[in-house]
N, C-alpha and C. Protein backbone atom coordinates (compact mmCIF):
# COMPACT_ATOMS: atom_id res chain seq x y z
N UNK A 1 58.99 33.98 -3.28
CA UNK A 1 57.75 33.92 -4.01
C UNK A 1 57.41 32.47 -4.29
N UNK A 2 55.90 31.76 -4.21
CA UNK A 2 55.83 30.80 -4.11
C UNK A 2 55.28 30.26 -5.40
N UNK A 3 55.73 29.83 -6.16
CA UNK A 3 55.18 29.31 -7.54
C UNK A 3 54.28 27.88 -7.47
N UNK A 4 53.31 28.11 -8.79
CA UNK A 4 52.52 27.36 -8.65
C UNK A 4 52.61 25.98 -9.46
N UNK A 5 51.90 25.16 -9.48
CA UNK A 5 52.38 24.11 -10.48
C UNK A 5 51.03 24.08 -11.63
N UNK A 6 51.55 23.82 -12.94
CA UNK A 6 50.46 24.14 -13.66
C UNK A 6 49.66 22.91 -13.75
N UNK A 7 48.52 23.13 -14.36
CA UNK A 7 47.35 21.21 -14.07
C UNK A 7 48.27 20.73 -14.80
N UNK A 8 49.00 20.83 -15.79
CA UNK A 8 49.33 19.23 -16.13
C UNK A 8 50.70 19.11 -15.20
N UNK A 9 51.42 19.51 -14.35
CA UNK A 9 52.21 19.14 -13.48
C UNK A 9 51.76 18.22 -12.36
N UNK A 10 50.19 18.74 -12.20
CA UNK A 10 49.29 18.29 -11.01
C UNK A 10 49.06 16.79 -10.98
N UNK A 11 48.84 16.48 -12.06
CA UNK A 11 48.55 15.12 -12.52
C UNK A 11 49.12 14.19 -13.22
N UNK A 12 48.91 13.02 -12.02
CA UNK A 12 49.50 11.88 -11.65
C UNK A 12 48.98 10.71 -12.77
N UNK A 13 49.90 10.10 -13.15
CA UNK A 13 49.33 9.19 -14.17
C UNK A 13 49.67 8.02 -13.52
N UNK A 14 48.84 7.14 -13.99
CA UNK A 14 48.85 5.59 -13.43
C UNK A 14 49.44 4.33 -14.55
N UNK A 15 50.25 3.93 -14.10
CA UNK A 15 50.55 2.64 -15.36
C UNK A 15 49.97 2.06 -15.07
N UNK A 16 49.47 1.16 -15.96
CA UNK A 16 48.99 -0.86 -15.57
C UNK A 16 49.55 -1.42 -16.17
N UNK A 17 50.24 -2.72 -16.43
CA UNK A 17 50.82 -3.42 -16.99
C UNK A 17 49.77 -4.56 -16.87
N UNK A 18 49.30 -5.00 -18.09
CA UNK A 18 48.37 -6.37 -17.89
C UNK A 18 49.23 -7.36 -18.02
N UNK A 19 49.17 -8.73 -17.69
CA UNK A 19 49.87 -9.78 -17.65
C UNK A 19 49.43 -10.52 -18.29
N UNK A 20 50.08 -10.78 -19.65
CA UNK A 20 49.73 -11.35 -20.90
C UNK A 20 50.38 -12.14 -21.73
N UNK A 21 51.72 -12.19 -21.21
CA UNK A 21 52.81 -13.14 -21.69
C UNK A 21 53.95 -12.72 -20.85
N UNK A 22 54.80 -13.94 -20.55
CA UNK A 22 56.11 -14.03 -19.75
C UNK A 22 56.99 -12.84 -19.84
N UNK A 23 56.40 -11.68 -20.49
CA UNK A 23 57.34 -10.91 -20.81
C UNK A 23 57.19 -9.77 -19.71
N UNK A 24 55.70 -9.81 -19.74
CA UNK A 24 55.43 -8.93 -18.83
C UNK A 24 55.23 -9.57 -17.53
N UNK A 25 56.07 -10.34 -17.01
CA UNK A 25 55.92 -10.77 -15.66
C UNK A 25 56.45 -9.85 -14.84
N UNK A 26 57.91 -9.53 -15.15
CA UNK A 26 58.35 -8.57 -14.09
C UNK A 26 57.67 -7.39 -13.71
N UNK A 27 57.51 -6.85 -14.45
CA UNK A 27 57.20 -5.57 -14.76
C UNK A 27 55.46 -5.87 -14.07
N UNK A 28 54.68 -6.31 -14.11
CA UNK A 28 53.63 -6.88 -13.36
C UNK A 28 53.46 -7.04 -12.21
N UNK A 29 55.07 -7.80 -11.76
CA UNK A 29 54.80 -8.45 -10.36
C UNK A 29 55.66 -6.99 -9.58
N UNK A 30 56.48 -6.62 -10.30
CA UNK A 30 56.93 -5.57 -9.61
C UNK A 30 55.39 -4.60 -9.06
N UNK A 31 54.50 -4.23 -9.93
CA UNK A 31 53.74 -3.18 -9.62
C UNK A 31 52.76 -3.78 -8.07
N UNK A 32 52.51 -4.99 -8.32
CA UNK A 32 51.81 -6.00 -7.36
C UNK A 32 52.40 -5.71 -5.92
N UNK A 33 53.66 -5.91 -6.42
CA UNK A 33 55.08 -5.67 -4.80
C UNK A 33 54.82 -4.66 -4.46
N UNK A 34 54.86 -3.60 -5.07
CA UNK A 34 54.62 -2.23 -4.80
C UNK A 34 53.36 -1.69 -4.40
N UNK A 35 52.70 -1.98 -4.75
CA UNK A 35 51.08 -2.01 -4.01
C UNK A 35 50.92 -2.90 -2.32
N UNK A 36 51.31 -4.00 -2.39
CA UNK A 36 51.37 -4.88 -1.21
C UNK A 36 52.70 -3.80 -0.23
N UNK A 37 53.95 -3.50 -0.79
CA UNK A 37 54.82 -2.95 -0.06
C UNK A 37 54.02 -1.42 0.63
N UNK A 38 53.35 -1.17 -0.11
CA UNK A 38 52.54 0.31 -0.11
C UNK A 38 51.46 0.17 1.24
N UNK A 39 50.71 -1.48 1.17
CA UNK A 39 50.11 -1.63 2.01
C UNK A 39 50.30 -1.73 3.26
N UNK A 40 51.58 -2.55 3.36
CA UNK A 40 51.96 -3.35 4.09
C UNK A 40 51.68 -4.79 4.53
N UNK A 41 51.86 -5.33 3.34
CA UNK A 41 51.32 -6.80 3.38
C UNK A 41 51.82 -7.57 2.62
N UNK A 42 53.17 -7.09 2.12
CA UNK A 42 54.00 -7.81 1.11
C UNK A 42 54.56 -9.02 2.29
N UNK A 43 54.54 -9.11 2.96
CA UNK A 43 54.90 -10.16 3.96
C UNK A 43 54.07 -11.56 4.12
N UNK A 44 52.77 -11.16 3.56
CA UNK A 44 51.67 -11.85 4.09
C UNK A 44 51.80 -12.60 2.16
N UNK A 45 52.35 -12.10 1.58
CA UNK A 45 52.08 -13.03 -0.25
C UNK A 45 52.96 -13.10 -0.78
N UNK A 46 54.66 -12.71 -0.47
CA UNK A 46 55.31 -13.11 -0.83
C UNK A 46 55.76 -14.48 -1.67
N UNK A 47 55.62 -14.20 -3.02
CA UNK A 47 55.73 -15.76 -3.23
C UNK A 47 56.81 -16.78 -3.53
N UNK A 48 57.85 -15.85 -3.16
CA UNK A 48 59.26 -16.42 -3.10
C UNK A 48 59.60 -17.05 -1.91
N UNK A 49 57.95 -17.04 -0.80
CA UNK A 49 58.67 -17.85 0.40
C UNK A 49 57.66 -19.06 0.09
N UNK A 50 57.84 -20.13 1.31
CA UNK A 50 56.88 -21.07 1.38
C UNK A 50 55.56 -20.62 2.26
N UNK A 51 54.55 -20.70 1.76
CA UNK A 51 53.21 -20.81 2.83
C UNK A 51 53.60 -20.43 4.31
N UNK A 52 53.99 -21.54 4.83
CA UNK A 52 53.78 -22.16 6.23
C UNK A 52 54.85 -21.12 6.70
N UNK A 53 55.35 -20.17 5.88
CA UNK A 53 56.89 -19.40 6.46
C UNK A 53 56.17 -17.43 6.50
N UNK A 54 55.21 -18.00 5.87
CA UNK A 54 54.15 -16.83 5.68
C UNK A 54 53.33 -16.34 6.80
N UNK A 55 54.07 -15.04 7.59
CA UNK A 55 52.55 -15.01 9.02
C UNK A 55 50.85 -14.84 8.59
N UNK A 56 50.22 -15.51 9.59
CA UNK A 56 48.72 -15.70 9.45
C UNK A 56 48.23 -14.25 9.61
N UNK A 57 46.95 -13.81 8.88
CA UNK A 57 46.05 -13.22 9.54
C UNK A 57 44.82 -13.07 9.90
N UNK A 58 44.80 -13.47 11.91
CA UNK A 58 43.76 -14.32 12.01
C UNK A 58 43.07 -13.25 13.12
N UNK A 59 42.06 -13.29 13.34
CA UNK A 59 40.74 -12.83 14.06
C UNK A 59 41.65 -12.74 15.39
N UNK A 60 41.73 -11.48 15.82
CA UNK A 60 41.88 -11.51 17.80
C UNK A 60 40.35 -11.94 18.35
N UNK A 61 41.21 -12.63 19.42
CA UNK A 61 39.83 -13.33 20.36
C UNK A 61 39.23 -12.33 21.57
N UNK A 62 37.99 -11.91 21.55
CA UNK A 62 37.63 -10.61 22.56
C UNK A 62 37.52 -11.44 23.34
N UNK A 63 38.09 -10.07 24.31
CA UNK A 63 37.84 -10.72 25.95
C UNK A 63 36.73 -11.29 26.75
N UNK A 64 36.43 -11.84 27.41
CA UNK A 64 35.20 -11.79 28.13
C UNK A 64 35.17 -11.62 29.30
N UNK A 65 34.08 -10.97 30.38
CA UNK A 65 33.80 -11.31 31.60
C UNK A 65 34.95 -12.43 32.17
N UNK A 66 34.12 -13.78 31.76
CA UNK A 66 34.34 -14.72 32.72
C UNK A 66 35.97 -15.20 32.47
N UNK A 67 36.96 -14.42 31.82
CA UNK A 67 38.01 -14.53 31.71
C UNK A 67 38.78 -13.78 32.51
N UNK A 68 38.38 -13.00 32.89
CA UNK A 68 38.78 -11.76 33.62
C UNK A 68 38.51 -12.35 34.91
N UNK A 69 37.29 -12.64 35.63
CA UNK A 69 36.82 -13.16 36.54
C UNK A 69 36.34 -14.55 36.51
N UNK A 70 37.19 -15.54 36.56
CA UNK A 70 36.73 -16.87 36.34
C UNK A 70 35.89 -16.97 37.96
N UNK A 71 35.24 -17.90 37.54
CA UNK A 71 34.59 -18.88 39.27
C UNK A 71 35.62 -19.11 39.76
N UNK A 72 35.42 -19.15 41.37
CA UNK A 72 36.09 -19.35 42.33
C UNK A 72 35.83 -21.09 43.28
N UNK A 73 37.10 -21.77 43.42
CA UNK A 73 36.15 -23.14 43.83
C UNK A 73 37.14 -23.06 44.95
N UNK A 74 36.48 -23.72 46.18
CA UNK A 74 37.21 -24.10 47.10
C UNK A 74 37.32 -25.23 47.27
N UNK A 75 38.59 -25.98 48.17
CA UNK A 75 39.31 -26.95 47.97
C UNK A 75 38.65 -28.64 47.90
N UNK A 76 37.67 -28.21 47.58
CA UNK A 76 36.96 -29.47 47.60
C UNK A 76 36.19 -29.40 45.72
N UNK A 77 36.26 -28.20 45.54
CA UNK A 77 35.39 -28.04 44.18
C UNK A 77 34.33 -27.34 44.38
N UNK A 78 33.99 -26.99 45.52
CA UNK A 78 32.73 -26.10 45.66
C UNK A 78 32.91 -25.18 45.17
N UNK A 79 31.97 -24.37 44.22
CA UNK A 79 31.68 -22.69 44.00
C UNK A 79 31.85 -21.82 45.04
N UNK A 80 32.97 -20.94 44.97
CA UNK A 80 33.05 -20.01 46.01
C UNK A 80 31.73 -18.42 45.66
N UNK A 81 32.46 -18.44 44.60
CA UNK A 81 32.30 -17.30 43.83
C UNK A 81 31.77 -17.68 42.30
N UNK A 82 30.95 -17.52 41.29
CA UNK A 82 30.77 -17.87 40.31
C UNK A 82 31.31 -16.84 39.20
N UNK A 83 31.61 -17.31 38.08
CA UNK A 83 32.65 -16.50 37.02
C UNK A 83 31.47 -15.13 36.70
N UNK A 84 32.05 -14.22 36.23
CA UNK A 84 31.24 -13.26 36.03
C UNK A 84 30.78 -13.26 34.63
N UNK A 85 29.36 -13.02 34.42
CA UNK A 85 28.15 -13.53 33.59
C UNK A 85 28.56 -12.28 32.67
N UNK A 86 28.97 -11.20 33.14
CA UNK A 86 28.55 -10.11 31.88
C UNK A 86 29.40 -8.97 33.13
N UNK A 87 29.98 -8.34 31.83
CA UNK A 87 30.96 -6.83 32.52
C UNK A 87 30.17 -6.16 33.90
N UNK A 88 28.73 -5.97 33.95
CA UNK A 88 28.34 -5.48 34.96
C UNK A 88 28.50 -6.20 36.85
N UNK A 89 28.98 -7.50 36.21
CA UNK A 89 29.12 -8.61 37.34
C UNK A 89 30.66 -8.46 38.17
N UNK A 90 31.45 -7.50 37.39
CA UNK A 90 33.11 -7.63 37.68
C UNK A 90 33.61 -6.55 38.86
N UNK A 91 34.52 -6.60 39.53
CA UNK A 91 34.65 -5.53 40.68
C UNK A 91 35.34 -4.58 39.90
N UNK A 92 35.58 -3.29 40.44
CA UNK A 92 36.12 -2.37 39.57
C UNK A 92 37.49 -2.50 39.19
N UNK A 93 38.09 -3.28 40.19
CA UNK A 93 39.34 -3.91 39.89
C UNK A 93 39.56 -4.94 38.77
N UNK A 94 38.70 -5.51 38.43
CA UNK A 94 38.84 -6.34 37.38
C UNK A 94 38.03 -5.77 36.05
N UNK A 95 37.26 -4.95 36.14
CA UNK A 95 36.59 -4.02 34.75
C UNK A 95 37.79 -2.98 34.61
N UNK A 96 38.64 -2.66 35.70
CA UNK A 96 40.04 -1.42 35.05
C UNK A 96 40.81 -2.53 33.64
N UNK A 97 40.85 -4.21 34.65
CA UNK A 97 41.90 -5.17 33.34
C UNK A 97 40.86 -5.41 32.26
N UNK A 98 39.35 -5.92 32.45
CA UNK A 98 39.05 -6.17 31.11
C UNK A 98 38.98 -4.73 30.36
N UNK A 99 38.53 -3.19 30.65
CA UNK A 99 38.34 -2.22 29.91
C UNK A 99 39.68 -2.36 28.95
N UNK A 100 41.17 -2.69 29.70
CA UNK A 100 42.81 -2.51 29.08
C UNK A 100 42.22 -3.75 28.11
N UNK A 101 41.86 -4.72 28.42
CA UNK A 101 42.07 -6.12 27.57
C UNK A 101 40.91 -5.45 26.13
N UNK A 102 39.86 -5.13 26.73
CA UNK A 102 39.13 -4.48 25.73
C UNK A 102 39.89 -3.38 24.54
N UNK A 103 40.45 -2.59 24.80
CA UNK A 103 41.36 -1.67 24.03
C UNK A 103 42.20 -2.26 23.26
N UNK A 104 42.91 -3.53 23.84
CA UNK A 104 43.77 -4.19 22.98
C UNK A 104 43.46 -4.87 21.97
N UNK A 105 42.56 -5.32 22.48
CA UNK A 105 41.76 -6.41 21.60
C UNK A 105 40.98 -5.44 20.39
N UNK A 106 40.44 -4.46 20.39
CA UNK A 106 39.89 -3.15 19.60
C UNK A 106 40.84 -3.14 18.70
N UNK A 107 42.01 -2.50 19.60
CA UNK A 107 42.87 -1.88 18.05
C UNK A 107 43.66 -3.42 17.31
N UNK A 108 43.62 -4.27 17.64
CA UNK A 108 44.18 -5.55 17.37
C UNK A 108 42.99 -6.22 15.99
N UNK A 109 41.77 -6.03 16.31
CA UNK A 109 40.55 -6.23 14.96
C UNK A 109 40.74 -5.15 14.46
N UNK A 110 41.07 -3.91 14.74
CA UNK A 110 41.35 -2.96 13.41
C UNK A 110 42.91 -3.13 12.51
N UNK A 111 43.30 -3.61 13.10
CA UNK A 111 44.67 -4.10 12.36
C UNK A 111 44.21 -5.37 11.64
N UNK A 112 43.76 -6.11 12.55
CA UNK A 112 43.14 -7.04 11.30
C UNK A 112 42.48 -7.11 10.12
N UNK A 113 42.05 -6.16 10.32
CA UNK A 113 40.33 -5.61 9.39
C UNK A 113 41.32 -4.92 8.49
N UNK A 114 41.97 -4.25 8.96
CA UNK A 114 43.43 -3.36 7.56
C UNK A 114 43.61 -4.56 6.77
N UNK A 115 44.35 -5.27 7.37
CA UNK A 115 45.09 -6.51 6.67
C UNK A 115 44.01 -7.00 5.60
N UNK A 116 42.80 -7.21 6.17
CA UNK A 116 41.96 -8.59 5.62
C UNK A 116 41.44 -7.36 4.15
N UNK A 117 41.46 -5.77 4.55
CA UNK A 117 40.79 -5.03 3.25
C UNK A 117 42.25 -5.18 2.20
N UNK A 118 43.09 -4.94 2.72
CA UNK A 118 44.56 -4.93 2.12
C UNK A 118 44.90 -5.74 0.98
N UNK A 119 44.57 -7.40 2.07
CA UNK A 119 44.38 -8.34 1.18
C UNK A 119 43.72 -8.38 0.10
N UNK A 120 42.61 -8.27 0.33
CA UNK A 120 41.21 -8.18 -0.82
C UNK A 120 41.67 -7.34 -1.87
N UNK A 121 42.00 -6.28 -1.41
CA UNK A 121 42.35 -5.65 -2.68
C UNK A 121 43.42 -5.79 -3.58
N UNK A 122 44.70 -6.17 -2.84
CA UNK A 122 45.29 -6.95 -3.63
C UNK A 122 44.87 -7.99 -4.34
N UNK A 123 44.25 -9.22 -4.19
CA UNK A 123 43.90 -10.23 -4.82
C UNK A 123 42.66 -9.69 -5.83
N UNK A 124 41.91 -8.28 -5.63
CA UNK A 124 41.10 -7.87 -6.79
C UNK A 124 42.00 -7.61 -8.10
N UNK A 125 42.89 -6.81 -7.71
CA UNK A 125 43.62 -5.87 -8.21
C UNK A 125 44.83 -7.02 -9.44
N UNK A 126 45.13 -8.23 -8.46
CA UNK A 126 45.35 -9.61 -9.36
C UNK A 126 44.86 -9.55 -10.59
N UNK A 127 43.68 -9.63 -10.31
CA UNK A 127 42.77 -10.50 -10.73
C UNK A 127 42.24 -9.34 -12.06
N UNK A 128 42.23 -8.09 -12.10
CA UNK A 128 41.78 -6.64 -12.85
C UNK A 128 43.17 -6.72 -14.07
N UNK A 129 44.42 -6.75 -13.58
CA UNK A 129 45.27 -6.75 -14.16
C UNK A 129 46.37 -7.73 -14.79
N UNK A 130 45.40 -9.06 -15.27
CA UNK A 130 45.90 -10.27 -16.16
C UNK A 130 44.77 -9.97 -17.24
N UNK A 131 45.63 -10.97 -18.08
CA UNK A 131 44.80 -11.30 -19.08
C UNK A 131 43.27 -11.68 -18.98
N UNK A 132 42.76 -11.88 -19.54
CA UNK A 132 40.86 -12.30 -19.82
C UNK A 132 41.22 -14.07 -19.89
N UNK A 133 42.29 -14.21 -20.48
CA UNK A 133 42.92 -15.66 -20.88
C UNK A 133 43.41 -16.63 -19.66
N UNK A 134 43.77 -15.95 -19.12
CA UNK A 134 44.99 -16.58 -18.10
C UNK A 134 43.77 -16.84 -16.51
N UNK A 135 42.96 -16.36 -16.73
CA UNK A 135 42.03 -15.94 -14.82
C UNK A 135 41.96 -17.60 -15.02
N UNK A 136 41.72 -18.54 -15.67
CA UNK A 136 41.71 -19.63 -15.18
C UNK A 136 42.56 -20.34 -14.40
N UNK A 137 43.78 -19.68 -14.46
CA UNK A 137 45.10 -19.91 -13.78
C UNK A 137 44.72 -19.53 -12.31
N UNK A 138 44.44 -18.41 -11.93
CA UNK A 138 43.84 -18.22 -10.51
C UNK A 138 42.26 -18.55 -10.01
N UNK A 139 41.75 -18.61 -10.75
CA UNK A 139 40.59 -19.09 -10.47
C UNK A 139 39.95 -19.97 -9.29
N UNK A 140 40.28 -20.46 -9.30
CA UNK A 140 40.49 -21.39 -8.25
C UNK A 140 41.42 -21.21 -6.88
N UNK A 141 42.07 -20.07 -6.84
CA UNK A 141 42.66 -19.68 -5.48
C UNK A 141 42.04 -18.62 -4.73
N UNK A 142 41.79 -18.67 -4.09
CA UNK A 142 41.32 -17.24 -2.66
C UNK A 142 41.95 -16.52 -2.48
N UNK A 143 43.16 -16.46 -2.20
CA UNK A 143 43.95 -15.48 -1.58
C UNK A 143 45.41 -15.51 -2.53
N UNK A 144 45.80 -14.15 -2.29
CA UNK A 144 46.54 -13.24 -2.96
C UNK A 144 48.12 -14.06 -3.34
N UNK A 145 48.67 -14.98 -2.33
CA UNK A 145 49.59 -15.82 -1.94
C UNK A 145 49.31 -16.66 -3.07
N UNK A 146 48.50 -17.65 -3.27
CA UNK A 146 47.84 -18.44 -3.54
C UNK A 146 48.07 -18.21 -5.85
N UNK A 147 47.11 -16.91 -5.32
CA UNK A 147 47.12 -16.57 -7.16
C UNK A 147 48.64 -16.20 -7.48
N UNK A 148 49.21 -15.66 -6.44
CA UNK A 148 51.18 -15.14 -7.25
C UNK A 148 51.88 -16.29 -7.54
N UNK A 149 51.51 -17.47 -6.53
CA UNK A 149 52.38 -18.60 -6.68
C UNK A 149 51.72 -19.35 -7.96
N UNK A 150 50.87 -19.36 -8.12
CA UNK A 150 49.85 -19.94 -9.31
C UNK A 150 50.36 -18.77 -10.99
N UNK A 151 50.63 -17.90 -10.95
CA UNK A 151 50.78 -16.97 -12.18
C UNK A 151 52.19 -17.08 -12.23
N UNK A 152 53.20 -16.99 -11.20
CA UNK A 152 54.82 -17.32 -11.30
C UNK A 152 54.94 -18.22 -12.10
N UNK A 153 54.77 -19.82 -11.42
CA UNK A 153 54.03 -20.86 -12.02
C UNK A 153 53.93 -20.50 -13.97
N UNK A 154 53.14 -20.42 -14.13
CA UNK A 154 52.90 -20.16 -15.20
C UNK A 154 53.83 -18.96 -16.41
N UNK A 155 53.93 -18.39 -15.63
CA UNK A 155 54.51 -17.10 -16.40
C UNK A 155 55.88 -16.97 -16.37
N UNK A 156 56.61 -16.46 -14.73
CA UNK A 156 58.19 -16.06 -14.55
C UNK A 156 58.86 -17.15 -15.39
N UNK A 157 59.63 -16.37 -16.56
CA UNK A 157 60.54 -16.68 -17.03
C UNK A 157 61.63 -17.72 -16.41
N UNK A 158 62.33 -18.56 -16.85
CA UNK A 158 63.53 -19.10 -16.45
C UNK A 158 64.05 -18.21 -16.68
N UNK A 159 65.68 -18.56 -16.09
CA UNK A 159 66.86 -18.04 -16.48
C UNK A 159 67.38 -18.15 -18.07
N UNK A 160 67.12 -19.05 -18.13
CA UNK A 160 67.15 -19.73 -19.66
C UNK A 160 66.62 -18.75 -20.95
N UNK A 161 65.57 -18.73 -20.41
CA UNK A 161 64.40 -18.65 -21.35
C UNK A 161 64.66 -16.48 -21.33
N UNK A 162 64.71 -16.44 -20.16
CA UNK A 162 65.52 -15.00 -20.13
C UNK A 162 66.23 -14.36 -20.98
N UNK A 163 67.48 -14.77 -20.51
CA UNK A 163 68.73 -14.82 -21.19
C UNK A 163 68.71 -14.70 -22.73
N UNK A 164 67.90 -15.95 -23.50
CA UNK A 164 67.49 -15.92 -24.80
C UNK A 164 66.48 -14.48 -25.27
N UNK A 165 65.73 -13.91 -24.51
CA UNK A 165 64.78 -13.15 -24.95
C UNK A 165 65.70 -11.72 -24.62
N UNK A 166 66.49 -11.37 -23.45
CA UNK A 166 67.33 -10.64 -23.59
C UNK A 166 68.33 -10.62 -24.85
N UNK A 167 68.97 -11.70 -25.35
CA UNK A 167 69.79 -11.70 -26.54
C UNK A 167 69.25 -11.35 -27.70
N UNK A 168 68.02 -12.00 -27.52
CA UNK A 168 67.34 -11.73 -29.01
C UNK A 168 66.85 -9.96 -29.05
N UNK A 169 66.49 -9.17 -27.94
CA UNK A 169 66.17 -7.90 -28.20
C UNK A 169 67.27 -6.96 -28.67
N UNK A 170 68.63 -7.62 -28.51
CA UNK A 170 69.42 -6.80 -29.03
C UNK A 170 70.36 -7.16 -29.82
N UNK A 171 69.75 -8.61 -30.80
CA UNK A 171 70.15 -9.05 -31.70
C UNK A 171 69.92 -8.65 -32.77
């Protein structure tokens, strides 16, 4: 027999943790991780790495015609053949490779286009869940990388400073 779940079983509650003092850093950046890990883009803002150690995400370049079919010169430099102007110009042998190059290149801007909404929303989602006080701290950064390393910065606790606030809660 298949039992049912009653509405309040049904429903899912959401935490937020606003980021409002060093206390709530972890507990903040954890939810951030978890959203980016969710996305798949915790790779791309990690801010425990450096920048430059960070992969890009950048625009695939569409194919064209005249890549597929460049001009043809013979051994002097003459035009044999001229590059092809537009897909209708290509032999069917070379519209079978650009149609493949076309497909790749397709699902390659939709992976991008994931990433680049991914991003965005992470860096909204930043930006929704700090203080009213603190946005001057990111303010000035674009991207998601950019504002974590900028609020760490500011906020993550030392070890030090830890340690003391751990002692004192159960002092």
């Amino acid at each position: 027999m298949a039992t049912s779940l009653s509405s309040t079983d049904q429903v899912i509650h959401k935490t937020a943790v606003i980021l409002v003092t060093s206390k709530d850093f972890h507990n903040w950046l954890f939810l951030i991780k978890d959203a980016a890990l969710n996305a798949d883009v915790w790779h791309y803002i990690n801010p425990d790495l450096e920048k430059d150690t960070l992969p890009k995400n950048v625009s695939p370049k569409k194919p064209s015609p005249q890549e597929i079919q460049p001009a043809q010169l013979d051994a002097n430099g003459g035009v044999l053949r001229d590059a092809a102007a537009s897909v209708r110009n290509l032999d069917r042998d070379r519209l079978a490779v650009y149609n493949a190059e076309f497909l790749f290149y397709r699902d390659e801007l939709q992976e991008f286009n994931r990433i680049r909404k991914a991003l965005a929303e992470i860096s909204t989602y930043i930006g929704k869940t700090i203080d009213v006080r603190h946005i001057p701290v990111i303010q000035d950064h674009t991207d998601p990388y950019d504002q974590l390393k900028a609020l760490s910065k500011h906020f993550c606790p030392t070890d030090a400073s830890r340690k003391r606030e751990v002692a004192a809660e159960y002092n």
